[in-house]
Protein backbone atom coordinates (compact mmCIF):
# COMPACT_ATOMS: atom_id res chain seq x y z
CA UNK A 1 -11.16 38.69 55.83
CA UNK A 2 -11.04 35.33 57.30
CA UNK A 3 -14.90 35.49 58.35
CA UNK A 4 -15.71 36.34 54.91
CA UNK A 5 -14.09 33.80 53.38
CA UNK A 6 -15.86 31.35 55.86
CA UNK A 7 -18.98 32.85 54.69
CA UNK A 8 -17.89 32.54 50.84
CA UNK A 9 -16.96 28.84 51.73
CA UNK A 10 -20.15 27.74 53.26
CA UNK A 11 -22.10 28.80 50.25
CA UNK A 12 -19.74 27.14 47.96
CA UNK A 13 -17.82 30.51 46.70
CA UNK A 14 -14.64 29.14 46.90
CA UNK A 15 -12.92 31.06 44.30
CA UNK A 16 -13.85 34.10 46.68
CA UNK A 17 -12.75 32.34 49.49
CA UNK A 18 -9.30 31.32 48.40
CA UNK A 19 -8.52 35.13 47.83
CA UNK A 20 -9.81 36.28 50.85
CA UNK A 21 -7.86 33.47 53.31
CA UNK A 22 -4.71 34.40 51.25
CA UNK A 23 -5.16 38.17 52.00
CA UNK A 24 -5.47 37.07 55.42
CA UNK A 25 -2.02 35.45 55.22
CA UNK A 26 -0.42 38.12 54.21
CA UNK A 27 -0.85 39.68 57.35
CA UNK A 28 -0.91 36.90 59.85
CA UNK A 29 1.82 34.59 57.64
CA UNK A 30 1.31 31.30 58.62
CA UNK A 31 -1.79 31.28 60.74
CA UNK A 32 -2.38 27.30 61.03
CA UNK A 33 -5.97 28.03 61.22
CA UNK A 34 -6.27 30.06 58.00
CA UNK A 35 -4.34 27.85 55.87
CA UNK A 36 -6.25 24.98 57.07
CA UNK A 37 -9.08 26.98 55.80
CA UNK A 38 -7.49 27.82 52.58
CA UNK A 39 -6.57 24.31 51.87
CA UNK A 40 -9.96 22.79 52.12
CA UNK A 41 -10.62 25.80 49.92
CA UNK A 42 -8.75 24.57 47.46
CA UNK A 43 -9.45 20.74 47.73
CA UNK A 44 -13.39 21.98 46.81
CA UNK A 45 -12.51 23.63 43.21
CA UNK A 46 -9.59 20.69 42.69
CA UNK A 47 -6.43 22.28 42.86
CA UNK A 48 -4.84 19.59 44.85
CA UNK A 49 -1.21 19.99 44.38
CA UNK A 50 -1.69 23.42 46.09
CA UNK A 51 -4.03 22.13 48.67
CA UNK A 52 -1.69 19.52 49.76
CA UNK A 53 0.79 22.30 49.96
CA UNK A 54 -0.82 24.49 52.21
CA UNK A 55 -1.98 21.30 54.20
CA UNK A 56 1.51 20.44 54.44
CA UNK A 57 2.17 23.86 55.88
CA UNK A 58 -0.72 23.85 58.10
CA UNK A 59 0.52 20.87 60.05
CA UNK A 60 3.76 21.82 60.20
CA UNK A 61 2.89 25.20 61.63
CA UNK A 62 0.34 23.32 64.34
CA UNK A 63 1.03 19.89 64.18
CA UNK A 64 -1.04 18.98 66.95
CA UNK A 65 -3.98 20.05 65.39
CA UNK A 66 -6.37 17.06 64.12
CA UNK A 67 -8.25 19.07 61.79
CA UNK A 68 -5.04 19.40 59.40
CA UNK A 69 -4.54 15.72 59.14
CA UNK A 70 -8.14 15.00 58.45
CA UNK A 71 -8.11 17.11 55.57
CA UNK A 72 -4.65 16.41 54.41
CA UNK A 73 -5.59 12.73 54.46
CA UNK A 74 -8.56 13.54 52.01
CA UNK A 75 -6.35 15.72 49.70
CA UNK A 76 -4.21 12.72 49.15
CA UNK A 77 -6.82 10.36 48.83
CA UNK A 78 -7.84 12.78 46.11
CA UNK A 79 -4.83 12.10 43.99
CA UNK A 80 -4.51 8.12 44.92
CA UNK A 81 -1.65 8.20 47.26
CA UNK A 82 -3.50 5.97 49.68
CA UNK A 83 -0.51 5.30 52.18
CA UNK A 84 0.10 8.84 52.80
CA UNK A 85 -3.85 9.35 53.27
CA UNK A 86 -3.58 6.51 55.89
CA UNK A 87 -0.77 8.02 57.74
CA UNK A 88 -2.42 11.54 57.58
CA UNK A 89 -5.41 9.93 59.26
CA UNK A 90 -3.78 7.56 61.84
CA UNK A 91 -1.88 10.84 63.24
CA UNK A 92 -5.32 12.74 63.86
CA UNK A 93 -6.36 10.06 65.52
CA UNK A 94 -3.48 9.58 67.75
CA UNK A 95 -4.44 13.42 68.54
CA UNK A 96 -7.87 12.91 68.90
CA UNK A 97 -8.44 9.03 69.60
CA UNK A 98 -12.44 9.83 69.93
CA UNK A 99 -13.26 11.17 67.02
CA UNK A 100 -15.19 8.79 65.28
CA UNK A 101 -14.75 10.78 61.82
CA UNK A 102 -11.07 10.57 61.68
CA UNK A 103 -11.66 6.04 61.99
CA UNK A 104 -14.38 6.46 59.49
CA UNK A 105 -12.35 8.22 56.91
CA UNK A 106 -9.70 5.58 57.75
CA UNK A 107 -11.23 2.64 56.80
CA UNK A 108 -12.51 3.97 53.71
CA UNK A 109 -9.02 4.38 52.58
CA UNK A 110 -8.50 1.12 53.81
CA UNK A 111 -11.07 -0.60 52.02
CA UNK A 112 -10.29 1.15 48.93
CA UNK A 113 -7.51 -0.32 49.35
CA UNK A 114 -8.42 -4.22 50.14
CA UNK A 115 -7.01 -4.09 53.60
CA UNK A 116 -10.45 -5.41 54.73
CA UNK A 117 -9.14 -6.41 58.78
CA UNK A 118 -8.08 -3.09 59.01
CA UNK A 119 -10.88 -1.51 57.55
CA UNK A 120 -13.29 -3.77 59.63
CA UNK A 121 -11.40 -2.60 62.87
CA UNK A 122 -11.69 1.30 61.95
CA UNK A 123 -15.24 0.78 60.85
CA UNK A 124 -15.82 -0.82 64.27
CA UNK A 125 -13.76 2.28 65.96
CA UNK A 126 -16.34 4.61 64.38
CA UNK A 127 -19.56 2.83 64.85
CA UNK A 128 -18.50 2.49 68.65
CA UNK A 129 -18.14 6.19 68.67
CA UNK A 130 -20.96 7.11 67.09
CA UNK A 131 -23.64 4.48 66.84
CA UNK A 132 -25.59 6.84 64.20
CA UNK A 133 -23.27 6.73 61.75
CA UNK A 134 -24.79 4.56 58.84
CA UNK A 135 -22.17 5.19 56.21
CA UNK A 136 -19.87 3.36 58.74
CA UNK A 137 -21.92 0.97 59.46
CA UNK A 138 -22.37 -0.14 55.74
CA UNK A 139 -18.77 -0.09 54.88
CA UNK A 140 -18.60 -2.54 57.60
CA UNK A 141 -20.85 -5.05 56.41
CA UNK A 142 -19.03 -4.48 52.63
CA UNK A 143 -15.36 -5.21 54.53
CA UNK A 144 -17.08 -8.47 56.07
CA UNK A 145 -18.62 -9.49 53.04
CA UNK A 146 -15.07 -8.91 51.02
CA UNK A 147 -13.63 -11.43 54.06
CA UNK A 148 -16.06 -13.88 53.42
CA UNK A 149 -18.23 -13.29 57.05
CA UNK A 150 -21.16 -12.24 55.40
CA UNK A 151 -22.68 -8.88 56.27
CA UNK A 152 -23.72 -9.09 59.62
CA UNK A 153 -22.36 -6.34 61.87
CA UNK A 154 -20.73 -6.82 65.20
CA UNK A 155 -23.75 -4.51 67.07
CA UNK A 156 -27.51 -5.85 67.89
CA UNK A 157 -30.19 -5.11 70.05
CA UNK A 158 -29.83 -7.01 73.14
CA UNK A 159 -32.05 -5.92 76.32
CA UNK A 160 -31.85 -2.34 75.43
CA UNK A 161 -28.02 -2.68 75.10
CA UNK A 162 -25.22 -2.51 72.66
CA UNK A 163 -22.38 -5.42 72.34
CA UNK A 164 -19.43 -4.15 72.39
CA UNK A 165 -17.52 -5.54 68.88
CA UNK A 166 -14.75 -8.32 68.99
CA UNK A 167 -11.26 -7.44 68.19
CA UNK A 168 -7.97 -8.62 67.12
CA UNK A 169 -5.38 -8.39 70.09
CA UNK A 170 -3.55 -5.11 69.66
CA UNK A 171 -6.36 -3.54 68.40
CA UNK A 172 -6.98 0.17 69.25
CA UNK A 173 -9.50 0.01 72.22
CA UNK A 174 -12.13 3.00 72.19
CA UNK A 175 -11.79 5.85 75.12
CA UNK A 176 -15.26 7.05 77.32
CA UNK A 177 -17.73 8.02 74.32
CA UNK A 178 -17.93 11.50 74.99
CA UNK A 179 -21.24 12.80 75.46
CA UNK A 180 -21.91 14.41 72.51
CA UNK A 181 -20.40 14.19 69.44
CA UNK A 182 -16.91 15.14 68.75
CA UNK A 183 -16.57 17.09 65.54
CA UNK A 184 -13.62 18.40 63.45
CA UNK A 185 -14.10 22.14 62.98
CA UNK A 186 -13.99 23.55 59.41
CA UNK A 187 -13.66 19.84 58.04
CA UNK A 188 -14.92 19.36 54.23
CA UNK A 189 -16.25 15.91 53.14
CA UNK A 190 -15.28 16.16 49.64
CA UNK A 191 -15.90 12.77 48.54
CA UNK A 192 -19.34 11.59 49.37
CA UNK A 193 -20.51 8.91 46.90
CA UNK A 194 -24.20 7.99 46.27
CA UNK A 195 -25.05 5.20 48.43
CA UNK A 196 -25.48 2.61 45.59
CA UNK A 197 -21.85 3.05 44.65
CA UNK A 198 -18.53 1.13 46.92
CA UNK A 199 -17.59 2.38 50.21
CA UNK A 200 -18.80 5.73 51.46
CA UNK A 201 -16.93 9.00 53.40
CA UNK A 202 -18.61 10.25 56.67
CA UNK A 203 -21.59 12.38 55.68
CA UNK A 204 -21.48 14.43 58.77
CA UNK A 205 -20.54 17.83 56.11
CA UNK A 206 -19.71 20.63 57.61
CA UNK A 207 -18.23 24.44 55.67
CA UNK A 208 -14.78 24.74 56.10
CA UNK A 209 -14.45 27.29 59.14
């Protein structure tokens, strides 16, 4: 049942796949895994008050699993609580301090919400971690510009070589990149916005198992 409704989820059948992770539950109550599952199920067809519930549950059940935070920082993003979408996303990072996805989706909470420093710092966080990531690297530039530093990112070419950024004492210093990417399993990004429009999510999409 639960590889079904991963199937139903990654071609968008989310109705399908709500009823088949809570079938699964009612045989494995509880499964942290499942519910994450069935919470980013729900985020997709915007039922967010349940979402957020079985989030909730999720990371209560496992709550050293960085996955659940991720998405339990987008639900609430979803319905404007921006603090609690912060916190959500500062814990997965304290799990997983390399993740460049979990800084990403931070500072676009951040500069939603005008906290341009911080945003700057988590944009920095992710473009360290994963020099690819261009949604990051905009949102950078846009948090500079809104600090009056123009847009000019802290990274340039430089004998083959990349700078490493400048940052504010206290600020969260980056771990060994890994070498390859480090990716949240069964993460949605449910709030890509067309490029032409304010800050952006992480684009790196994935189905949610």
């Amino acid at each position: 049942m639960v590889a079904l409704g991963v199937t139903y989820a990654a071609t968008s059948r989310f109705d399908d796949a709500v009823d088949q992770f809570k079938t699964a539950l009612t045989m494995r109550k509880d499964h942290p895994e499942t519910l994450h599952r069935l919470g980013a199920a729900l985020l997709s067809l915007d039922r967010k008050d349940e979402a957020i519930e079985v989030l909730l549950r999720a990371v209560k059940v496992k709550p050293d699993h960085p996955d659940g935070y991720y998405n339990l920082g987008l639900a609430y993003r979803r319905i404007d609580r921006p603090d609690e979408a912060i916190k959500a996303f500062q814990q997965g990072i304290r799990l997983q301090p390399n993740n460049p996805v979990l800084h990403a989706a931070l500072g676009s909470v951040l500069l939603e919400i005008e906290r341009f420093q911080d945003a700057v710092d988590a944009y920095e966080q992710a473009v360290w971690l994963d020099p690819n990531d261009m949604d990051s690297q905009r949102n950078h530039g846009i948090a500079l510009e809104r600090l009056g530093r123009g847009g000019r990112g802290p990274w340039r070419a430089c004998a083959g070589r990349r700078q490493e950024p400048r940052r504010r004492p206290g600020a969260l210093l980056p771990g060994p990149r890994p070498g390859a990417r480090t990716a949240l399993g069964g993460r949605l990004d449910y709030f890509r916005q067309p490029s032409s429009a304010g800050p952006t999510t992480p684009r790196r999409t994935t189905t949610s198992g």
